[in-house]
Protein backbone atom coordinates (compact mmCIF):
# COMPACT_ATOMS: atom_id res chain seq x y z
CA UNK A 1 0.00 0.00 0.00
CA UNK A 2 1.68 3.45 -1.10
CA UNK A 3 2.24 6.13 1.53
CA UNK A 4 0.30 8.57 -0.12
CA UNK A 5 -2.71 6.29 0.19
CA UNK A 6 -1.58 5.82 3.95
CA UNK A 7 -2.14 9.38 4.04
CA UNK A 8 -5.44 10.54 2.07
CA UNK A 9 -7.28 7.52 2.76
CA UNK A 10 -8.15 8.25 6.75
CA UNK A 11 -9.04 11.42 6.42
CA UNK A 12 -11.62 10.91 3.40
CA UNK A 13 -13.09 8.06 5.52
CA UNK A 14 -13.33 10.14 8.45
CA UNK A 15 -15.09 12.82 6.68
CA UNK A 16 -17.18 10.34 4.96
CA UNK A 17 -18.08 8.99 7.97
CA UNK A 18 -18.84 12.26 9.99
CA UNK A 19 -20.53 13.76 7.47
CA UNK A 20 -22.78 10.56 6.99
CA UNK A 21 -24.04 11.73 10.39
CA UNK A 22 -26.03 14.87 8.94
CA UNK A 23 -28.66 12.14 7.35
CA UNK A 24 -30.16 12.42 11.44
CA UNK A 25 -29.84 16.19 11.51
CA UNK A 26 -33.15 16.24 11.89
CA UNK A 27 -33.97 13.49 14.58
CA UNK A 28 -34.59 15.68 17.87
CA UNK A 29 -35.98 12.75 19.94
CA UNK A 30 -38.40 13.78 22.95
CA UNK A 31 -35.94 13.86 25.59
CA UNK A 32 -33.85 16.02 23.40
CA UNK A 33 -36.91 18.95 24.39
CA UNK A 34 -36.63 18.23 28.03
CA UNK A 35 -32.83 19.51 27.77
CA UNK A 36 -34.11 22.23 26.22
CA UNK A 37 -36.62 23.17 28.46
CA UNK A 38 -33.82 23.29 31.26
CA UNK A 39 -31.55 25.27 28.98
CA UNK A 40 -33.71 27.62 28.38
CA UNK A 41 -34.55 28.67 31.93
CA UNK A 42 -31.10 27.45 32.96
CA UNK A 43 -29.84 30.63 30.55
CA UNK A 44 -32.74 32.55 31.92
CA UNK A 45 -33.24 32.78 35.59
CA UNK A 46 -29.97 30.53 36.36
CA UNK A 47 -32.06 27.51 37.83
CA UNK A 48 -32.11 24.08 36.67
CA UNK A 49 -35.73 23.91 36.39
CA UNK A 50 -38.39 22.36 34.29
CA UNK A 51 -40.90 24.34 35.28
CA UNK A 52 -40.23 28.40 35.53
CA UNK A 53 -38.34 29.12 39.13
CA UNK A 54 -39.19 25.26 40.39
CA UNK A 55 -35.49 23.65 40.14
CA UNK A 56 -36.00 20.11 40.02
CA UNK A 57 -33.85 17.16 39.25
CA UNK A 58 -35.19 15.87 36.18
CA UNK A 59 -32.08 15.69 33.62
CA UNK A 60 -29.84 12.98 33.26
CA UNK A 61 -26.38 15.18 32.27
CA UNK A 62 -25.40 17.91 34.66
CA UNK A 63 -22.02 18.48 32.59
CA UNK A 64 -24.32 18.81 29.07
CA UNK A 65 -27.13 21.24 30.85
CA UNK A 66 -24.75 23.33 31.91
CA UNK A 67 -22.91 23.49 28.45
CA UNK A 68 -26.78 23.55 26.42
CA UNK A 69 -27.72 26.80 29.11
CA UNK A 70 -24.68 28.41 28.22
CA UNK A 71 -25.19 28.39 24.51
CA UNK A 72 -28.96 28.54 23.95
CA UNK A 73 -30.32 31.04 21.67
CA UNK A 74 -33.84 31.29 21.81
CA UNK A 75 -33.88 32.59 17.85
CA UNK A 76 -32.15 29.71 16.84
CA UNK A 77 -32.78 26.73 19.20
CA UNK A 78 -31.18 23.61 17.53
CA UNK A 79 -28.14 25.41 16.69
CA UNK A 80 -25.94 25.15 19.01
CA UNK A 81 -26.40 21.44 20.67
CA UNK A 82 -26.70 20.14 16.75
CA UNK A 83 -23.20 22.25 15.89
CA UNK A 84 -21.92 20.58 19.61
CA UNK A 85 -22.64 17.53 18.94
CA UNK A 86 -21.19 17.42 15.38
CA UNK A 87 -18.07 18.85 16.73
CA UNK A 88 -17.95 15.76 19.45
CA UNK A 89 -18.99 13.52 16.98
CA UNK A 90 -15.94 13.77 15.15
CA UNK A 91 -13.78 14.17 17.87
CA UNK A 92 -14.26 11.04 19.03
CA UNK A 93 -14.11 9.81 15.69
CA UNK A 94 -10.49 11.11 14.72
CA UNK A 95 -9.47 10.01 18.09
CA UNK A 96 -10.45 6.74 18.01
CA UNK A 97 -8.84 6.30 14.64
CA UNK A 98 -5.44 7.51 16.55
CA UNK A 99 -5.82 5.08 19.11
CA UNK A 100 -6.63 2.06 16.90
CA UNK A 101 -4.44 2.59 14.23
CA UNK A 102 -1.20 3.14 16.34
CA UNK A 103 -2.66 0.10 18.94
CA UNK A 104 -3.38 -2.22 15.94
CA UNK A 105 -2.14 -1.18 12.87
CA UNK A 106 -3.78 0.53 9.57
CA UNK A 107 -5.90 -1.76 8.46
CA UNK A 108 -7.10 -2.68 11.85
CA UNK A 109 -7.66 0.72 12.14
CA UNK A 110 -9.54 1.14 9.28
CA UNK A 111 -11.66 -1.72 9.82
CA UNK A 112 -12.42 -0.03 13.47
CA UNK A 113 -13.37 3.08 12.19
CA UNK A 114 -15.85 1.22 10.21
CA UNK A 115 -17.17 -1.15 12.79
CA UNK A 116 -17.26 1.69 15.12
CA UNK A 117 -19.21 4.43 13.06
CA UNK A 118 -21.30 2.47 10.91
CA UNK A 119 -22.84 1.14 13.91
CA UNK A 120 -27.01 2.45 13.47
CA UNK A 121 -27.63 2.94 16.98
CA UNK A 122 -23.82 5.58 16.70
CA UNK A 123 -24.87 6.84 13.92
CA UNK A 124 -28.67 7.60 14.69
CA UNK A 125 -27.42 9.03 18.17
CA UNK A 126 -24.68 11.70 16.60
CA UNK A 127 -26.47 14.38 16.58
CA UNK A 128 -29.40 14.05 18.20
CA UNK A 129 -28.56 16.97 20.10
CA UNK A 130 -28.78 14.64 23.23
CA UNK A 131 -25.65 13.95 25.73
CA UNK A 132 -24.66 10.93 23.75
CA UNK A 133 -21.79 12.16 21.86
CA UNK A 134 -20.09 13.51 24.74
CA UNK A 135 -20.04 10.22 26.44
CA UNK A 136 -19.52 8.32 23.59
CA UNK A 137 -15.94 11.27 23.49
CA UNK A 138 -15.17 10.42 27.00
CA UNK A 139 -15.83 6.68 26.59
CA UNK A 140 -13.10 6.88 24.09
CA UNK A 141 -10.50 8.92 26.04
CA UNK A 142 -11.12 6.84 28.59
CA UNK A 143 -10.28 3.96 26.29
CA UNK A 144 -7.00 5.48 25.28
CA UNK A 145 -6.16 6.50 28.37
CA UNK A 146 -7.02 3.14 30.42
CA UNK A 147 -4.85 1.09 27.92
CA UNK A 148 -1.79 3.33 27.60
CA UNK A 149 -1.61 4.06 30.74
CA UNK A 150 -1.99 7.86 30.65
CA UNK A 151 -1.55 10.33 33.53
CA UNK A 152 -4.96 12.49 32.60
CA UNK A 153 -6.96 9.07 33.34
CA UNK A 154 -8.94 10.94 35.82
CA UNK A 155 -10.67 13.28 33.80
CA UNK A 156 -12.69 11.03 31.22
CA UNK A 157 -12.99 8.92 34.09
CA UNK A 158 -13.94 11.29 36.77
CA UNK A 159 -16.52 12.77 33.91
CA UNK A 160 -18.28 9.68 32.52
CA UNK A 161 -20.77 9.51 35.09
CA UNK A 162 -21.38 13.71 34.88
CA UNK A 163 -22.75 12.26 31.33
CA UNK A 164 -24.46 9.17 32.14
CA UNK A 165 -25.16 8.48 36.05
CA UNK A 166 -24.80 4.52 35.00
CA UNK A 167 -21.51 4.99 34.13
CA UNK A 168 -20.65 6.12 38.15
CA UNK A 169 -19.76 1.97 38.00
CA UNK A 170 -17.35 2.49 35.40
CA UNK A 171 -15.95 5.50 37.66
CA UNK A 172 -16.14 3.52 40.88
CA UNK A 173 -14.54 0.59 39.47
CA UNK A 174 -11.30 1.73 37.55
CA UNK A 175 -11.12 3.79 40.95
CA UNK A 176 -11.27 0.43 42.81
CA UNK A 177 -8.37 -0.83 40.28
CA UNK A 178 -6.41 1.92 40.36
CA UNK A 179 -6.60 1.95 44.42
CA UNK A 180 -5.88 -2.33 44.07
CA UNK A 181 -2.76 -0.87 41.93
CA UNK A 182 -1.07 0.75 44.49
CA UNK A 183 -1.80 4.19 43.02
CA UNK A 184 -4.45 5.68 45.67
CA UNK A 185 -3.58 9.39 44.36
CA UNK A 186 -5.39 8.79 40.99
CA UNK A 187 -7.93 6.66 42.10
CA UNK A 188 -8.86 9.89 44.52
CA UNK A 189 -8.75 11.88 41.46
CA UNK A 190 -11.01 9.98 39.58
CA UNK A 191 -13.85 10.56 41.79
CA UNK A 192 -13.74 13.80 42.68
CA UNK A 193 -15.96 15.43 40.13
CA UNK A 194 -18.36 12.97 40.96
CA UNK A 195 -18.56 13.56 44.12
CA UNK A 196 -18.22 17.16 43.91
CA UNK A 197 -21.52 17.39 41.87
CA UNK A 198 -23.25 14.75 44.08
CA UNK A 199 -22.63 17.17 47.05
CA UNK A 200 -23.83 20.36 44.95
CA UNK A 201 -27.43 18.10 44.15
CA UNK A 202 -27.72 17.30 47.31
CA UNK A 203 -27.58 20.78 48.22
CA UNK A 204 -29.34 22.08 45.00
CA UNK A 205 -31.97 19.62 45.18
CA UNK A 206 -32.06 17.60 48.06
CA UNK A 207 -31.07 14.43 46.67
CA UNK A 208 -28.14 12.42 45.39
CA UNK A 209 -29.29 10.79 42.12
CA UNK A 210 -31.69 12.05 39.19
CA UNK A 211 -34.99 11.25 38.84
CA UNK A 212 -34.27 9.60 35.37
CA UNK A 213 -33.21 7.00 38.23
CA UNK A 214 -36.30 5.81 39.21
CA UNK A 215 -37.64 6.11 35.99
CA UNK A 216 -35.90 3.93 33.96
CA UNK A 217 -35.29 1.45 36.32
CA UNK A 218 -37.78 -1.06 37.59
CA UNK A 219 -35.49 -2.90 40.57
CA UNK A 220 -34.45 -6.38 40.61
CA UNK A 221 -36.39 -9.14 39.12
CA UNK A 222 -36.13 -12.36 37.39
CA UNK A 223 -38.75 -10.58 34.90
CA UNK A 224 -36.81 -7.34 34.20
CA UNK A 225 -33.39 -8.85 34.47
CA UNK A 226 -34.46 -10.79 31.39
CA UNK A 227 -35.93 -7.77 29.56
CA UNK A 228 -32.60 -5.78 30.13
CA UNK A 229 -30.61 -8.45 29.24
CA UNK A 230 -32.41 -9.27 26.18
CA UNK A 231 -32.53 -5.43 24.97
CA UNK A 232 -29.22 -5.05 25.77
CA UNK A 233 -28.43 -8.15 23.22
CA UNK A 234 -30.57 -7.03 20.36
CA UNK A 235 -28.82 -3.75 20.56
CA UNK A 236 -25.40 -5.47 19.76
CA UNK A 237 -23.81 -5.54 16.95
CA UNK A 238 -21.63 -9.55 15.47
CA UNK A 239 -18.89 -7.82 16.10
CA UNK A 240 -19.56 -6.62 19.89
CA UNK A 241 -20.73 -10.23 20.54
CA UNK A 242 -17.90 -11.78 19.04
CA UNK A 243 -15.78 -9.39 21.14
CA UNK A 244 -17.40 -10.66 24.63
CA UNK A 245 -16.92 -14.11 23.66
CA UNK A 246 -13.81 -14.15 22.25
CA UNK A 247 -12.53 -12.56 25.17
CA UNK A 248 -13.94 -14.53 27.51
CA UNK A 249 -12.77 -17.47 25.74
CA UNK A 250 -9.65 -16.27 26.08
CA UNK A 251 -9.44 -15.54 29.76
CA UNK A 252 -11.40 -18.28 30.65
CA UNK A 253 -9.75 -21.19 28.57
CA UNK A 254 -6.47 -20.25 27.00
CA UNK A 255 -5.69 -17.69 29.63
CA UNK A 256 -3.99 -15.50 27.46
CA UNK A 257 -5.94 -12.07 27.61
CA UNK A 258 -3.59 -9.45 28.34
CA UNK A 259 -3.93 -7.11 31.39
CA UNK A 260 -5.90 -3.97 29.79
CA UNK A 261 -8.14 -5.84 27.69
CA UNK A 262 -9.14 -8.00 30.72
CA UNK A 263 -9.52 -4.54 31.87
CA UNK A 264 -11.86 -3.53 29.55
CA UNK A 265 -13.71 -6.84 29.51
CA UNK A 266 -14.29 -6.11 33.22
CA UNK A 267 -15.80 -2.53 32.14
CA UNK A 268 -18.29 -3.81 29.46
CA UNK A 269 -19.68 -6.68 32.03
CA UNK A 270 -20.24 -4.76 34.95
CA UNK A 271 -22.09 -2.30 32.88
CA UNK A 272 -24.48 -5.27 31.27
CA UNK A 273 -24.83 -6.53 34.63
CA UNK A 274 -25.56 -2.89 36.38
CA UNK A 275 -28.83 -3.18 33.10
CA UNK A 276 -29.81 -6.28 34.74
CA UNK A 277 -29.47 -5.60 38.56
CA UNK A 278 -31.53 -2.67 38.06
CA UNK A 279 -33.96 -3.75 35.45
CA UNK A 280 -33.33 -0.78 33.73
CA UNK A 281 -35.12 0.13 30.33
CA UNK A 282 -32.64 0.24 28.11
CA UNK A 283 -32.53 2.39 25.23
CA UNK A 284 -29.72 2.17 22.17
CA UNK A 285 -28.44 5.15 23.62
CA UNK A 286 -27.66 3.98 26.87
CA UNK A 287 -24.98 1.50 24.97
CA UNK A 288 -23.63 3.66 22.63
CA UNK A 289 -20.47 4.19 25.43
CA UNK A 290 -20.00 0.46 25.69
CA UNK A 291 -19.20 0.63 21.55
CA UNK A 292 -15.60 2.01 21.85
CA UNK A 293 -14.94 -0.81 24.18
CA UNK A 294 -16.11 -4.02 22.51
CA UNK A 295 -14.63 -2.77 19.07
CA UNK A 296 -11.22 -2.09 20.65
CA UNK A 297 -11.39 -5.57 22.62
CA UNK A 298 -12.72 -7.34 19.31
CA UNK A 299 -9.10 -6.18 17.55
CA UNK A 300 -7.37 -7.09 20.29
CA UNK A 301 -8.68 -10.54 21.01
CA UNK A 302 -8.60 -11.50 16.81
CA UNK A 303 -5.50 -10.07 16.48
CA UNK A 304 -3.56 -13.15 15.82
CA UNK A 305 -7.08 -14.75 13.51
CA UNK A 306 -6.94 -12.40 10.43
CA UNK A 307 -8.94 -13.93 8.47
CA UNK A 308 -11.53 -14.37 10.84
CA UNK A 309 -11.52 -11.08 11.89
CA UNK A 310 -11.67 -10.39 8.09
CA UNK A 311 -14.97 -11.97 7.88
CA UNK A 312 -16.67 -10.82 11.34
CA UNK A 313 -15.79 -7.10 10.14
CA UNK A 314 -17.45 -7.79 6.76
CA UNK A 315 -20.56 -10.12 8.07
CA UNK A 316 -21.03 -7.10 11.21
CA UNK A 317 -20.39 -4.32 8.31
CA UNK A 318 -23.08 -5.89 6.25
CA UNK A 319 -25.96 -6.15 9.06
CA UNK A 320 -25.13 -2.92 10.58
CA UNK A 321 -25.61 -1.38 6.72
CA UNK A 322 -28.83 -3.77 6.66
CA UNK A 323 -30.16 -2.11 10.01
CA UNK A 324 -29.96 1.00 9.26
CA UNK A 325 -31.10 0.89 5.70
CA UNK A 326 -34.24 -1.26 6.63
CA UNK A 327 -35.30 -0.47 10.21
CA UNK A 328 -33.22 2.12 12.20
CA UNK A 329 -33.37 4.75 9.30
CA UNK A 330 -36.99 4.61 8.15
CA UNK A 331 -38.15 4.06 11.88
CA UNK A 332 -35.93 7.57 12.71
CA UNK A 333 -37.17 9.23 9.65
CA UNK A 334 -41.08 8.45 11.08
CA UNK A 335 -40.29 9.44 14.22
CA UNK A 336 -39.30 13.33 13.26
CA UNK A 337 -42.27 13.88 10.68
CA UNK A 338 -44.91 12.12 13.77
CA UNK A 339 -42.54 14.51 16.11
CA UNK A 340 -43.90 17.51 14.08
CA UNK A 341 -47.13 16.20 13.66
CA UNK A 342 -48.04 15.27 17.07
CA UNK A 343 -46.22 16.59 20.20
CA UNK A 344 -44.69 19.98 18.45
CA UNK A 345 -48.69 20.35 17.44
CA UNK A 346 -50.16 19.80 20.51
CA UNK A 347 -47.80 22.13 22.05
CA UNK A 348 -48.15 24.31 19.82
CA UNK A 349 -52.56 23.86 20.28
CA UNK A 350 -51.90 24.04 24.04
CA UNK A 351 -50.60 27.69 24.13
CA UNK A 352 -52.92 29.08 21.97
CA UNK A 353 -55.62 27.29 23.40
CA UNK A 354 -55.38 27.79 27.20
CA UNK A 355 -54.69 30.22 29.88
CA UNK A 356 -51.64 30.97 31.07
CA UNK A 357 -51.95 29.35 34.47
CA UNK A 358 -53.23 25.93 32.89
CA UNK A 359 -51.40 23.05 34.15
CA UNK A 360 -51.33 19.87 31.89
CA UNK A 361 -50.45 16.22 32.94
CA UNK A 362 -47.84 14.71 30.37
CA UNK A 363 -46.26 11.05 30.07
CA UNK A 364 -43.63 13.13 27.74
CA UNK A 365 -42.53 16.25 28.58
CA UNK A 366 -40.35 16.95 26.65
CA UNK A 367 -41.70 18.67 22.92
CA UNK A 368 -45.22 19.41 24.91
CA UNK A 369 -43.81 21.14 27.34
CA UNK A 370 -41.15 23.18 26.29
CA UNK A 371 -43.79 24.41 22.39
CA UNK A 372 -46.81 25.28 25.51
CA UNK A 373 -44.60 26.57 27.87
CA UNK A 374 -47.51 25.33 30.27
CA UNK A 375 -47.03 23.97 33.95
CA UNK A 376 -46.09 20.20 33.34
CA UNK A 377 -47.10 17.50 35.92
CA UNK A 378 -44.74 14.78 34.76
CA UNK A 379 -46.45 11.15 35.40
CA UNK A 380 -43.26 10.29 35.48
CA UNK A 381 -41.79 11.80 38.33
CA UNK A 382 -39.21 13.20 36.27
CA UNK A 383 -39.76 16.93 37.42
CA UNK A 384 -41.34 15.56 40.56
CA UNK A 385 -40.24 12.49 42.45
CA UNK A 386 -43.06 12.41 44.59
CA UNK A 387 -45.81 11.92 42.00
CA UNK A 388 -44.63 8.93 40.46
CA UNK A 389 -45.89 5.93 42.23
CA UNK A 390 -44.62 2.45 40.18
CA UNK A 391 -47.96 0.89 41.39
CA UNK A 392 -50.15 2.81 41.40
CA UNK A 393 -52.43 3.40 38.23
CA UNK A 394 -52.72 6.74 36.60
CA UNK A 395 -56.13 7.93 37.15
CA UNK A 396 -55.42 8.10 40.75
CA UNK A 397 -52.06 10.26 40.67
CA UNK A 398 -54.41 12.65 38.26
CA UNK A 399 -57.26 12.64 40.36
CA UNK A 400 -55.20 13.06 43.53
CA UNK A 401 -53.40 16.10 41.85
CA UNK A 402 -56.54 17.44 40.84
CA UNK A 403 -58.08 17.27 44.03
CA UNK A 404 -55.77 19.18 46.16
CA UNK A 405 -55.38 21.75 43.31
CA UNK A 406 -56.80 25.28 43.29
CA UNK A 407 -60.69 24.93 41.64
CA UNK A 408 -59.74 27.60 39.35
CA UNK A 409 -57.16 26.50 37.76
CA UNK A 410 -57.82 24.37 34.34
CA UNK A 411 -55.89 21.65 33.86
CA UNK A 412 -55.36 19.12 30.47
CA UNK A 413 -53.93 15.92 29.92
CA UNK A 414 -52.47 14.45 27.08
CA UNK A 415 -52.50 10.36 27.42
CA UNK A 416 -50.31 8.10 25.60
CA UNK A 417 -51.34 4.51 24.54
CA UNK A 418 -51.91 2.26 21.83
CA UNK A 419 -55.85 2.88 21.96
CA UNK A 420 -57.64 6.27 21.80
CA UNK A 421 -59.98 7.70 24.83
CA UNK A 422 -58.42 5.31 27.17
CA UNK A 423 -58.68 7.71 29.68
CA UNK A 424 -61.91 8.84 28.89
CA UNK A 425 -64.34 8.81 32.15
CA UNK A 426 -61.18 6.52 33.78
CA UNK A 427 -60.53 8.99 36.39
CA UNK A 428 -62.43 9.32 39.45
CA UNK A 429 -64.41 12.53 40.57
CA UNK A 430 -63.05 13.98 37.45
CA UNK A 431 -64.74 14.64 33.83
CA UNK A 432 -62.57 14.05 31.14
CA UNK A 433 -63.66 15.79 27.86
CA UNK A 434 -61.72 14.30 24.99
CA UNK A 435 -60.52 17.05 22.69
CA UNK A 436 -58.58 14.95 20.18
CA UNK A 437 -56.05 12.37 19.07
CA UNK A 438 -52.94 12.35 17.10
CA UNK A 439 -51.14 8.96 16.12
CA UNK A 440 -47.72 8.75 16.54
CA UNK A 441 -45.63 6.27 14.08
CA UNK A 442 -42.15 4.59 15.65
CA UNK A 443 -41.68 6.35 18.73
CA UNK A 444 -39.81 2.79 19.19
CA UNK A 445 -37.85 1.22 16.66
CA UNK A 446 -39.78 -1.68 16.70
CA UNK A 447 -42.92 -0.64 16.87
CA UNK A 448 -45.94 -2.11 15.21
CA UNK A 449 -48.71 0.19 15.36
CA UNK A 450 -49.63 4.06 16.01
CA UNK A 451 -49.54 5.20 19.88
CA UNK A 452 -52.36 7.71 20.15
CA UNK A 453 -51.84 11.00 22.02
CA UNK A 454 -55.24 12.15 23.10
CA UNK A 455 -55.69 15.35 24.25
CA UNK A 456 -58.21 15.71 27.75
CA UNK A 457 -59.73 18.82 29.47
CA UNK A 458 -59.92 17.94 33.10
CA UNK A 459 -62.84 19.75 35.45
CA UNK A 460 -63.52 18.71 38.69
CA UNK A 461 -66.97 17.32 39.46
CA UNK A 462 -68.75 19.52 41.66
CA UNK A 463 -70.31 17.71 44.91
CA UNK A 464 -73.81 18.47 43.52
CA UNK A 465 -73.25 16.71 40.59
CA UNK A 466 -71.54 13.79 42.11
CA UNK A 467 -75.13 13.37 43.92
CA UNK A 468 -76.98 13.78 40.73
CA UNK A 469 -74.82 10.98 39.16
CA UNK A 470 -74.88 8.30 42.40
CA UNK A 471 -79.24 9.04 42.71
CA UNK A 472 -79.30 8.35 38.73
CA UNK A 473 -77.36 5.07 39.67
């Protein structure tokens, strides 16, 4: 292979690859609003709050808040966390090419690049505007710096979990190494900006952990150990699979895994297992940091097989190009026109159709809330912890809500399910006029059918109707 090759090729590919990323430009997933909403009043009235001058604790990233409040621009909202995340995007890209090209070789370099960026869950993710990128950036610092040994192994560490509170066990653990090691200085170091921001929430907000928390995670059970592990393994790609087996293989029965890529093996397992202790709902997103791993241990643990890792990077190449062509992109590209249709819309009816004090009861907040610019009462608990009651059906947290409300206030409520009027007459001492219903298409990859967002106005029965109704009975 000439040199001059040696030299063009990389950074065509790179651009080829980073560019490929502006095909999602437009997905601005739900969750990507909820940021937004914080931003906004974040840049503001400096408060992390959902709702106006209530700072809650309902956003997964403190380190990508704080960088989203700093840049918004209310003329131009999606300009600044699309143009951030491109920029991380191929950051991480060009790094990762300089770490697995010197580690590996060119053409194991190459073929990572590929493995790594033609991934559809990567790729969908890059600029969603969300906190992805930046952990999937410090996933792969952390990477470089784990395996070479590098001095500033504290701050992708010590940042990871700033990014993704799951990834706190990656932080705890290389601290736990690192301490093992004989090198107590930069374990220390690795968890202080953790634990710095855990003591300024606890202050802030009163608590240690998000409420994404206990939102996403449904405890321990046979039943939702299963479902995370089984999401977890649809979400991988051959070549992350081949990865954990090979390398457990290799530890397990020729014992010949070397120190950093047991290492890393360590990292992606604890992770799965953290899924399944917690029977946490994962998303593709929630994975996307594990990528940089699995690819790096898959060239390490084939490196003396080339021509089976020939044919796992072609076979993985070929269904992640299969994914993406027949379910990730179509499913992505109906999710953004039913975004516009349905939850930018009913924000959008919901501040020209109510008053200004109207409060309105959401399953997602996110592109309701922040096109209304209404009071939000998250079922969720995401704004408020102390709503959200696992067991406890919805018409009860509404008509509790209602009940010790103000009279004169209106309040609305937008259901989510795969039939229409579900709520209607559902909850008690409450009328529920149904106003109307939108479908939405794919707001899951897999998805069969439309979920219908139906649109409510809630008014309290009076006491002299409730006896009207019970003498009719």
């Amino acid at each position: 292979m000439s040199l001059s090759w040696r030299r063009t090729a990389p950074p065509l590919l790179l651009c080829v690859l980073v560019f490929s990323s502006l095909l999602y430009l437009s997905f601005c997933p739900d969750d990507y609003y909820i940021y937004q909403q914080y931003a906004r009043n974040l840049n503001q009235t400096g408060l992390p709050a959902f709702n106006s001058g209530e700072p809650s604790y309902g956003f997964t990233s403190p380190l990508w808040l704080g960088l989203l409040g700093l840049g918004f621009q209310p003329g131009h909202i999606h300009f600044f966390p699309k143009l951030l995340s491109f920029l991380l995007y191929a950051a991480a890209a060009w790094i990762f090419w300089l770490f697995s090209s010197r580690r590996f070789g060119f053409s194991a370099g190459i073929m990572g690049l590929l493995l790594m960026f033609l991934n559809p869950w990567v790729w969908r993710w890059s600029l969603s505007g969300m906190e992805t990128t930046a952990a999937l950036l410090c996933a792969v610092l952390f990477l470089y710096a784990w395996t070479e040994n590098k001095t500033w192994l504290w701050l992708p560490l010590g940042l990871l979990p700033l990014l993704r509170p799951e990834l706190l066990a990656w932080t705890l653990a290389g601290a736990g190494l690192l301490a093992w090691r004989k090198q107590p200085a930069r374990a220390l170091l690795c968890v202080l900006p953790a634990a710095a921001w855990f003591v300024a929430a606890r202050l802030i907000f009163g608590q240690w952990f998000p409420n994404t928390a206990h939102a996403k995670a449904a405890g321990f059970s046979l039943e939702a150990a299963w479902n995370a592990l089984e999401k977890t393994v649809l979400t991988l790609q051959p070549v992350d699979i081949a990865a954990l087996v090979l390398a457990l293989w290799a530890l397990a029965v020729s014992r010949r895994l070397e120190k950093p890529w047991r290492d890393m093996l360590f990292f992606c397992l604890i992770l799965v297992l953290l899924f399944a202790a917690q029977g946490v709902k994962v998303h593709t997103r929630y994975l996307v940091p594990l990528f940089p791993l699995t690819v790096a241990l898959f060239l390490a643990t084939t490196r003396q097989y080339p021509r089976l890792r020939r044919g796992l990077v072609a076979a993985s190449i070929l269904v992640s190009l299969i994914q993406a062509a027949i379910w990730v992109y179509p499913a992505t590209r109906d999710y953004i026109q039913s975004e516009k249709r349905v939850n930018l819309y009913i924000g959008r009816w919901l501040k020209q159709n109510t008053s200004r004090n109207a409060r309105v009861f959401l399953w997602d907040i996110g592109a309701i809330a922040f096109e209304s610019r209404r009071r939000i009462i998250d079922l969720n608990g995401l704004v408020d912890s102390s709503i959200f009651h696992r067991n406890e059906p919805f018409p009860q947290i509404v008509a509790r809500q209602i009940k010790e409300a103000d009279p004169q206030i209106p309040f609305y409520f937008v259901d989510v399910d795969y039939k229409q009027r579900r709520a209607e007459g559902a909850v008690p001492g409450t009328k529920t006029e149904f106003l109307f219903s939108r479908p939405f298409y794919h707001m899951f990859i897999f998805q069969k059918g439309p979920l219908y967002y139906s649109v409510y106005r809630l008014t309290k029965k009076t006491d002299k109707v409730e006896e009207l109704s019970s003498s009719e009975k």
